[in-house]
N, C-alpha and C. Protein backbone atom coordinates (compact mmCIF):
# COMPACT_ATOMS: atom_id res chain seq x y z
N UNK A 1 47.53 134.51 -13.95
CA UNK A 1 47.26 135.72 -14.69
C UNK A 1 48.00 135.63 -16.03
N UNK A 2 47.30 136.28 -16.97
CA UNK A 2 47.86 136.12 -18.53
C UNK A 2 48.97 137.05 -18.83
N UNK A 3 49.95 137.25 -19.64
CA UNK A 3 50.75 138.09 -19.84
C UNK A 3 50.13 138.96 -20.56
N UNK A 4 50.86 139.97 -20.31
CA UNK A 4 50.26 141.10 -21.38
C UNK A 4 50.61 140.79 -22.91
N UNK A 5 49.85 141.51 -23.22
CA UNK A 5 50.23 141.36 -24.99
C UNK A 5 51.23 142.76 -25.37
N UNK A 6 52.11 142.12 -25.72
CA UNK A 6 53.14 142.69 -26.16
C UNK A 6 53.02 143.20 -27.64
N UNK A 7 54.12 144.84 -27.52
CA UNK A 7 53.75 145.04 -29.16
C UNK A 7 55.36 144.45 -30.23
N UNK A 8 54.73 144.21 -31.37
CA UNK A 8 55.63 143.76 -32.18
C UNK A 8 55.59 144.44 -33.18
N UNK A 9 56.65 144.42 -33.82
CA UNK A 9 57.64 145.71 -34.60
C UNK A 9 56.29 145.23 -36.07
N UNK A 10 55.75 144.52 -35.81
CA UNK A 10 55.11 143.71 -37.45
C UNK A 10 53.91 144.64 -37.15
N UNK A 11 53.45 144.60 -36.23
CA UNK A 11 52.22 145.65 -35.34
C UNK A 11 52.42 146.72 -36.19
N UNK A 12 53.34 147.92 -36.24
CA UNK A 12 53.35 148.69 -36.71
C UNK A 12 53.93 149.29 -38.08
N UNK A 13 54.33 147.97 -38.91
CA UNK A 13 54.94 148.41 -40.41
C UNK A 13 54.39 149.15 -40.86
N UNK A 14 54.52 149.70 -41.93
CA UNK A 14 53.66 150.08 -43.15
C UNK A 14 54.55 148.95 -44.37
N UNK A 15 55.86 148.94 -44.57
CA UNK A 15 56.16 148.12 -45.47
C UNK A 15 56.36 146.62 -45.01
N UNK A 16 56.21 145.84 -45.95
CA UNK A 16 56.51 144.22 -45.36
C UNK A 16 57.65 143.75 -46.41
N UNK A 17 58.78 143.37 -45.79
CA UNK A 17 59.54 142.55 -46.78
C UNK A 17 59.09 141.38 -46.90
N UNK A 18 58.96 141.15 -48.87
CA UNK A 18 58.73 139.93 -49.21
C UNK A 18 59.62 138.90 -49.36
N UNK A 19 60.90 139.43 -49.40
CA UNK A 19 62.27 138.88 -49.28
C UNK A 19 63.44 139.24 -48.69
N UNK A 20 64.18 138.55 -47.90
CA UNK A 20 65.41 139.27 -46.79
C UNK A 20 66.35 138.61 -48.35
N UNK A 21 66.94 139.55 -48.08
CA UNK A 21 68.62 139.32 -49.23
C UNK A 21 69.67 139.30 -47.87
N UNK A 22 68.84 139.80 -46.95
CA UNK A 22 70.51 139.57 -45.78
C UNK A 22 69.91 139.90 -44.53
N UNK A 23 70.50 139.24 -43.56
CA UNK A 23 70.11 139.49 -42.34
C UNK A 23 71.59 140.09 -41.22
N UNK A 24 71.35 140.94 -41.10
CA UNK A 24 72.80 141.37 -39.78
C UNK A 24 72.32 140.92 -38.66
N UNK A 25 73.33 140.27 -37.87
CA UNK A 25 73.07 139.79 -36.86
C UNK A 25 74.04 139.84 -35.54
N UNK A 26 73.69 140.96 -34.72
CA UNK A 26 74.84 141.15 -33.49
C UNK A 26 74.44 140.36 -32.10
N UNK A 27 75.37 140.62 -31.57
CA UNK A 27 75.27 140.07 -30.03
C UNK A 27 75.68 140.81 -29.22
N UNK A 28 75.54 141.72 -28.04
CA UNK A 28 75.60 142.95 -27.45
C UNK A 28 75.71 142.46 -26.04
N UNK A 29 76.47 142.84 -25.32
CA UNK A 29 76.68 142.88 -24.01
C UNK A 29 76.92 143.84 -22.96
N UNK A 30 76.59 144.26 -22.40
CA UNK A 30 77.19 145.61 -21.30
C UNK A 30 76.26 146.55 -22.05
N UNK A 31 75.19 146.93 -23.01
CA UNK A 31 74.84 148.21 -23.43
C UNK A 31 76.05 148.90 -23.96
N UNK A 32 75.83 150.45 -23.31
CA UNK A 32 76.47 151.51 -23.83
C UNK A 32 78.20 151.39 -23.06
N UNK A 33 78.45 150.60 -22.27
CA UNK A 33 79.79 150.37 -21.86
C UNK A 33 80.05 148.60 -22.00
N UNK A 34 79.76 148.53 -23.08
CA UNK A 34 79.71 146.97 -23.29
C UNK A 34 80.25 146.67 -24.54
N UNK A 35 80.14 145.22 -25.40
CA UNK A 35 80.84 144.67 -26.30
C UNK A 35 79.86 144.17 -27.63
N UNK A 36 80.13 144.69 -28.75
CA UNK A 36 78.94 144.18 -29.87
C UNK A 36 79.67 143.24 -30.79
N UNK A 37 79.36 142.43 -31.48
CA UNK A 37 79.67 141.39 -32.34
C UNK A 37 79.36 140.43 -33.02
N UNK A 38 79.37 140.79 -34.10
CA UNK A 38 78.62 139.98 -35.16
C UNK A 38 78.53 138.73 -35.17
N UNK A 39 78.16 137.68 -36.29
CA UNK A 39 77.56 136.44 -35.82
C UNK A 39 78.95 135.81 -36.53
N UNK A 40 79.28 136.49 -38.11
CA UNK A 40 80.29 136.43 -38.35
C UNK A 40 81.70 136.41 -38.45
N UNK A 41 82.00 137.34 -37.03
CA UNK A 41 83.08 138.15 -36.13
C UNK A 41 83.75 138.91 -37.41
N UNK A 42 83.05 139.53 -38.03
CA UNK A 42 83.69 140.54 -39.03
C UNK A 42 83.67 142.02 -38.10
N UNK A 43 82.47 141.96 -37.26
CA UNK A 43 83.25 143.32 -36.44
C UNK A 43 82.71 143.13 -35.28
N UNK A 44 83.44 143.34 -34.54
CA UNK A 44 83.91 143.30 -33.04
C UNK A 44 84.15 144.88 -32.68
N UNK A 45 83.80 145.32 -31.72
CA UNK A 45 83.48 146.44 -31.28
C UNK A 45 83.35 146.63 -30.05
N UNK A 46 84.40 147.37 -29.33
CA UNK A 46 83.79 147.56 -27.63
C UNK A 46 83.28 149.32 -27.83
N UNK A 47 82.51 149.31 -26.72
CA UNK A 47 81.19 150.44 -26.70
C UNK A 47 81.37 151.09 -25.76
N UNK A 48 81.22 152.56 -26.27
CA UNK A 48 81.23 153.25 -24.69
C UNK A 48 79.98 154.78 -25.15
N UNK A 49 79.47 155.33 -23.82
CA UNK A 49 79.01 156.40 -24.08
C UNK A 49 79.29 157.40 -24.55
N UNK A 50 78.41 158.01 -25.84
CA UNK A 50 78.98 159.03 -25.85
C UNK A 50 79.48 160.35 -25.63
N UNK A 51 80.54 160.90 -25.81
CA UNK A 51 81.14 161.50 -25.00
C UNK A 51 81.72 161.30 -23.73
N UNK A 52 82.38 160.20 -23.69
CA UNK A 52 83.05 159.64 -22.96
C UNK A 52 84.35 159.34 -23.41
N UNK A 53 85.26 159.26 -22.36
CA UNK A 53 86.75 158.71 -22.95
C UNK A 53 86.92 157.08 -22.71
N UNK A 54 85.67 156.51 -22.79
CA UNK A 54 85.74 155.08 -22.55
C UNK A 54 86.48 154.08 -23.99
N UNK A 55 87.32 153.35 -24.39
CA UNK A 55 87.51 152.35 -24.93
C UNK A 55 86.80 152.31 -26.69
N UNK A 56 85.93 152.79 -26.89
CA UNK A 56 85.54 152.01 -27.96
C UNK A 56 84.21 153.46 -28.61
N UNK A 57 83.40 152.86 -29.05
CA UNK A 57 82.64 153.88 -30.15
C UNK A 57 81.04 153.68 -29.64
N UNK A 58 80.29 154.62 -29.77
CA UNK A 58 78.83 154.58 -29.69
C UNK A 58 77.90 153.96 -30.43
N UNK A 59 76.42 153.98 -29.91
CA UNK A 59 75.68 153.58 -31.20
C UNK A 59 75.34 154.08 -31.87
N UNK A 60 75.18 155.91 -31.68
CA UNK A 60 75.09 156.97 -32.67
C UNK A 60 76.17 156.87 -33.58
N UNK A 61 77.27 156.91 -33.48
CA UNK A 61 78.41 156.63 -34.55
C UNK A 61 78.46 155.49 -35.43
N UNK A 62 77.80 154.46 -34.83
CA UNK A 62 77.56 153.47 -35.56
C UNK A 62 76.19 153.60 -36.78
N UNK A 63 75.31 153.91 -36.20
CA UNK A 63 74.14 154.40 -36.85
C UNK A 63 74.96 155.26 -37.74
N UNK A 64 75.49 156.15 -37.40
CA UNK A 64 75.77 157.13 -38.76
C UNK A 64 76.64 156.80 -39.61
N UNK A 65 77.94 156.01 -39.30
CA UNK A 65 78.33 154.93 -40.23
C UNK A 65 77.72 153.94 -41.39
N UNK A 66 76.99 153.70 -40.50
CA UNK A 66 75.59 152.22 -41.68
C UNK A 66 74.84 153.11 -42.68
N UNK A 67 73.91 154.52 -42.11
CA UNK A 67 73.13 155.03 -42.48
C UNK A 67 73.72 155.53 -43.81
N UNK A 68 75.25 156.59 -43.72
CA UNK A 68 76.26 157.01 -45.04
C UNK A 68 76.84 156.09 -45.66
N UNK A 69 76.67 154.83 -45.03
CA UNK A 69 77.60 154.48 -46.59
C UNK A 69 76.31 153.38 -47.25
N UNK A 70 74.96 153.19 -46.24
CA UNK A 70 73.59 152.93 -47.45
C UNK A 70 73.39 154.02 -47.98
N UNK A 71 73.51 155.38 -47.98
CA UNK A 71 72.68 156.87 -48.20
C UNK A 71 73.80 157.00 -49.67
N UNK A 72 75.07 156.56 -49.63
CA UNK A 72 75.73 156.73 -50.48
C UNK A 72 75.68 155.73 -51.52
N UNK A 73 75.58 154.81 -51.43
CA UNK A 73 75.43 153.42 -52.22
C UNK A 73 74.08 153.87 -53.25
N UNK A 74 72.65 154.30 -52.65
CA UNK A 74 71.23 154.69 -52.72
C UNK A 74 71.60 155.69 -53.64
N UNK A 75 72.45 157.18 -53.39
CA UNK A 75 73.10 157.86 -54.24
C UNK A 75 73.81 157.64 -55.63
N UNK A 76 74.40 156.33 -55.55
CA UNK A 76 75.32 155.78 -56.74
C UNK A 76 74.08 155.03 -57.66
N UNK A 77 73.25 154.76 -57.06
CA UNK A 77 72.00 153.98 -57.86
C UNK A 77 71.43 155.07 -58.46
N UNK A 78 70.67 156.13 -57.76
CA UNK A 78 70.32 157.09 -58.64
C UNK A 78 71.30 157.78 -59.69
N UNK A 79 72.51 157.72 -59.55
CA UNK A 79 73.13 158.36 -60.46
C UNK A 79 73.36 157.96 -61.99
N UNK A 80 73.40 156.17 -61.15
CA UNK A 80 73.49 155.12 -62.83
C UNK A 80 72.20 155.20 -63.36
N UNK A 81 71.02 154.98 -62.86
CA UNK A 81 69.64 155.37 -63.84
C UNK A 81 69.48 156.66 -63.97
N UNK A 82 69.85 158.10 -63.46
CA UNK A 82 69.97 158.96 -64.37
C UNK A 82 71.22 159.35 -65.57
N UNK A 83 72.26 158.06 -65.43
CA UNK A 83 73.16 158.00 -66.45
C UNK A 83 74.23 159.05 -66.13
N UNK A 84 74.28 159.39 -65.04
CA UNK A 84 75.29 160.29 -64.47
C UNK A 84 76.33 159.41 -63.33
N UNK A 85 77.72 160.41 -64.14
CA UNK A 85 79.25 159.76 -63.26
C UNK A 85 79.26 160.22 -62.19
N UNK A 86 79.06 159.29 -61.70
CA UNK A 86 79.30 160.02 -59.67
C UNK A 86 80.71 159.85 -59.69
N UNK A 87 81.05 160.91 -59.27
CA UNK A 87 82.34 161.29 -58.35
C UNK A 87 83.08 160.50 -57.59
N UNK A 88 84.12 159.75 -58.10
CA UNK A 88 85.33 159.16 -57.29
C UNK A 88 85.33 159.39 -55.54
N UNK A 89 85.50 160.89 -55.63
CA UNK A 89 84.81 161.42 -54.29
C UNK A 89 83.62 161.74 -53.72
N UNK A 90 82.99 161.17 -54.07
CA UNK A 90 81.33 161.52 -53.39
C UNK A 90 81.77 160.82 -52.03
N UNK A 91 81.31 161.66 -51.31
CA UNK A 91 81.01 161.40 -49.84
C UNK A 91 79.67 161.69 -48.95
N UNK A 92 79.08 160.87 -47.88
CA UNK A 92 78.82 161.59 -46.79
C UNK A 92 78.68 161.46 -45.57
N UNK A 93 78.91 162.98 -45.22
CA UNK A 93 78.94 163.10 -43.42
C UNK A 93 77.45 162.93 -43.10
N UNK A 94 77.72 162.29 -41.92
CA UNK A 94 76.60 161.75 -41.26
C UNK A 94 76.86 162.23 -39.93
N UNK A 95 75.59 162.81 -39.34
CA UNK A 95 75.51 163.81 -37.31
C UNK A 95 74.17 162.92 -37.31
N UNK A 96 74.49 162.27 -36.04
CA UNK A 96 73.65 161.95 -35.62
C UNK A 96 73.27 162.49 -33.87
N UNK A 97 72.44 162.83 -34.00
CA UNK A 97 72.28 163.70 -32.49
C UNK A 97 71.73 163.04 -31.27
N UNK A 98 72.07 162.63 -29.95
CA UNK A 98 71.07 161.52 -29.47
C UNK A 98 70.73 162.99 -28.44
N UNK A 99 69.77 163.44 -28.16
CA UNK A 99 68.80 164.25 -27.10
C UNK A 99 68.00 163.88 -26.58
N UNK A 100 67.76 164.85 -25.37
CA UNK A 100 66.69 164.86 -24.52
C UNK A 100 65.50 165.41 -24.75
N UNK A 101 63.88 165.81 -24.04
CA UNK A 101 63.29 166.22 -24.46
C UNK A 101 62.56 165.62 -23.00
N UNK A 102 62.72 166.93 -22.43
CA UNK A 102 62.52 165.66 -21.00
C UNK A 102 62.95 164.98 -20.21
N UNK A 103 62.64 164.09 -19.79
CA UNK A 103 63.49 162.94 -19.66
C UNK A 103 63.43 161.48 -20.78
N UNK A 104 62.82 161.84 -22.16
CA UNK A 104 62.85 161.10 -23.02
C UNK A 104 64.08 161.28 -24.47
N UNK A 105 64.61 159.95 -24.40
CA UNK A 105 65.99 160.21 -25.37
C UNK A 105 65.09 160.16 -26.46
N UNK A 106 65.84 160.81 -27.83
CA UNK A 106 65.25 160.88 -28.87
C UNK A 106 66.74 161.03 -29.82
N UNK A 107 66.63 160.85 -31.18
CA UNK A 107 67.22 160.75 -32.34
C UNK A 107 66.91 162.19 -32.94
N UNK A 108 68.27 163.03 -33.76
CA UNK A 108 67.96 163.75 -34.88
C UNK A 108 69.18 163.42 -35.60
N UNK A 109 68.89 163.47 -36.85
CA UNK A 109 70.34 163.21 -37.51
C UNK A 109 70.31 164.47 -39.15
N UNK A 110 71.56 164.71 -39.47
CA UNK A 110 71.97 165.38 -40.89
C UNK A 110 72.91 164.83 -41.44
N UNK A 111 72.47 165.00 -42.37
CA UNK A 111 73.40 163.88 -44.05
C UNK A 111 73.58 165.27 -44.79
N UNK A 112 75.14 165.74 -45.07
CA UNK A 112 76.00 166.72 -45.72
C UNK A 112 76.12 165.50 -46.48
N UNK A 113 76.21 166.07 -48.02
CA UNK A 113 76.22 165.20 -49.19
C UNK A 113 77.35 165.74 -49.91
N UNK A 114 78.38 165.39 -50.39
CA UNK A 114 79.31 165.54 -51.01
C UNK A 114 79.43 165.39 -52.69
N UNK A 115 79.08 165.57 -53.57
CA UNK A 115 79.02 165.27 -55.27
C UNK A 115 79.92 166.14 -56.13
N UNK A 116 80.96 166.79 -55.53
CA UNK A 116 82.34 167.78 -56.60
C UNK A 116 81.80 167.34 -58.03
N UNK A 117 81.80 168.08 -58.48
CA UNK A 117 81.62 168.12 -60.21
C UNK A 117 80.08 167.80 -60.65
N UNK A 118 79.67 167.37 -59.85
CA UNK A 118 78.06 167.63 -59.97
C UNK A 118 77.61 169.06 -60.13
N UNK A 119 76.36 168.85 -61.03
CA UNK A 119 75.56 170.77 -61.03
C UNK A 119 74.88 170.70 -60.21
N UNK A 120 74.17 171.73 -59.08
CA UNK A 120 73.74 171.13 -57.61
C UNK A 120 72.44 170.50 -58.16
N UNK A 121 71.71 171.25 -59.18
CA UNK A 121 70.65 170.82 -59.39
C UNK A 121 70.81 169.49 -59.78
N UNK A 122 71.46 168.72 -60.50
CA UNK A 122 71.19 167.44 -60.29
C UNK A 122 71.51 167.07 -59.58
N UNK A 123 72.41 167.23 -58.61
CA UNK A 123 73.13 166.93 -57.18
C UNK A 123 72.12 166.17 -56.21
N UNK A 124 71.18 167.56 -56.57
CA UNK A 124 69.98 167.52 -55.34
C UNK A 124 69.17 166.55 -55.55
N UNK A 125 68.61 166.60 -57.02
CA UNK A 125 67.88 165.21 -57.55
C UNK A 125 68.29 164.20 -57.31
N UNK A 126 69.55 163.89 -57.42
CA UNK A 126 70.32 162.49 -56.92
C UNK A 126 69.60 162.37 -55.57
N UNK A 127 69.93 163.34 -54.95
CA UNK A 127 70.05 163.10 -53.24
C UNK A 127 68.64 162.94 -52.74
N UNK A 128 67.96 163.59 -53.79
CA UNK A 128 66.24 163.37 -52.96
C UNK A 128 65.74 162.02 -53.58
N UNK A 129 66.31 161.78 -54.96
CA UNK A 129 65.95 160.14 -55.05
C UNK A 129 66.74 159.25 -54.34
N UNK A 130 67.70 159.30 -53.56
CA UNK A 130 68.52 158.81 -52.50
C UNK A 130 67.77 158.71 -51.28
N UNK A 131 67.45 159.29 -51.10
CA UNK A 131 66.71 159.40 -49.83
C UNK A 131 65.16 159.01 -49.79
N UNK A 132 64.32 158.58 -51.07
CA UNK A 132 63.53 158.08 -50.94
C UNK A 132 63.45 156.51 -50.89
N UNK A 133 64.60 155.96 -51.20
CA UNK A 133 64.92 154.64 -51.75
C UNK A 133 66.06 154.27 -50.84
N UNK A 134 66.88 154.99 -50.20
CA UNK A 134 67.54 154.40 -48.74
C UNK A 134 67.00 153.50 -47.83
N UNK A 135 67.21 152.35 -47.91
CA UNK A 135 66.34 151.93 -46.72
C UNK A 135 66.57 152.78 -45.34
N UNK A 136 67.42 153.06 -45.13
CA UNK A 136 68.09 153.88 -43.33
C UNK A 136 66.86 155.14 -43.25
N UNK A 137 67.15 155.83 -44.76
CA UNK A 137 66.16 156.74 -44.32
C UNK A 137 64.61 156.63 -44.09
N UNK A 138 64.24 155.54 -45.59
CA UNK A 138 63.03 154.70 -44.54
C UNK A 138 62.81 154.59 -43.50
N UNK A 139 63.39 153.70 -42.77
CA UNK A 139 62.87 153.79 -41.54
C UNK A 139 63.05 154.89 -40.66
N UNK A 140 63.98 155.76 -40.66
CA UNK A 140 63.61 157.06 -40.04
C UNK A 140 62.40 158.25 -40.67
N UNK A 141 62.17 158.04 -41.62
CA UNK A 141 61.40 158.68 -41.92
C UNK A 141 59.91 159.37 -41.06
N UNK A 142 59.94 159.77 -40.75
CA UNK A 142 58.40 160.40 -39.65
C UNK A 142 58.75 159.91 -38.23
N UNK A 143 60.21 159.46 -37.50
CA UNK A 143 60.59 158.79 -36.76
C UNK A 143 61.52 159.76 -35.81
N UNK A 144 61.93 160.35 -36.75
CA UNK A 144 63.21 161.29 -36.16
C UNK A 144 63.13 162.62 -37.33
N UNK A 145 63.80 163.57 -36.35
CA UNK A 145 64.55 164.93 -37.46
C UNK A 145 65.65 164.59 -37.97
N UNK A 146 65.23 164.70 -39.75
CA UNK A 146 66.32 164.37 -40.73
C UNK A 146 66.51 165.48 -41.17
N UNK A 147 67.91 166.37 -41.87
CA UNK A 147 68.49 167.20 -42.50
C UNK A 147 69.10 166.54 -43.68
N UNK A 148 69.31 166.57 -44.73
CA UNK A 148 69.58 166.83 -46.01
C UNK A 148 70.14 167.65 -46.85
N UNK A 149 71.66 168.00 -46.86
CA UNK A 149 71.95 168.83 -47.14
C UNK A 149 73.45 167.90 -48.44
N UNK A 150 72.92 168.95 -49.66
CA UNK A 150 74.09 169.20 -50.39
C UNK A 150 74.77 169.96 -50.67
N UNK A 151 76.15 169.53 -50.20
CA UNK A 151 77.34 170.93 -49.76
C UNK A 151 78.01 170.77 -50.90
């Protein structure tokens, strides 16, 4: 008997990279009470569920780690082509929510945007051309509930 045909992530793009500038590459063991680590050993990480008092950090925390400091970087780009000084302190908080819905897990996440000395109105412009040009938010985009907020 034939195997099934399996789906592949290429199956469903809409965008295609024409060029990788970088590839991350982990190695994961145990899941959510297990050990992650790069190919590089620049980070090493033991894992635990969240909300747990286990050892080490989630993958929601991790996700929201990667996601704020691309969402912020994406932010600093829009700021230099609109010729505006981003803030020494620009920050942002990143919630990432893992839920149920059922018995199916699902993703929601909110990005609090930080810009002191910004006028909100350009604040906001920053942040919505940030968020179109994030890759993180790319791919969540139509994927999960995103929030957007500049505080």
């Amino acid at each position: 008997m034939a195997n099934p045909p399996t789906a592949r992530s290429s199956d469903f793009m809409i965008n295609v990279i024409e060029k990788v500038v970088y590839t991350g590459k982990t190695h994961t063991t145990g899941g959510r009470h297990g050990k992650s680590r790069s190919s590089d050993d620049r980070l090493v990480v033991d894992l635990s569920p969240p909300g747990s008092n286990g050892p080490g950090t989630n993958p929601e925390q991790l996700f929201a780690a990667g996601w704020s400091a691309c969402f912020l970087s994406a932010v600093a780009k829009a700021a230099q082509a609109a010729k505006v000084a981003l803030p020494t302190d620009a920050a942002v908080d990143a919630e990432v929510d893992l839920g149920l819905t059922g018995e199916s897990a699902f993703l929601a996440a909110r990005l609090n945007v930080s810009l002191p000395g910004i006028e909100r109105e350009v604040a906001e412009a920053l942040v919505a051309k940030a968020h179109k040009t994030c890759p993180y938010s790319k791919a969540s985009r139509g994927n999960i509930d995103v929030e957007i907020n500049v505080v």
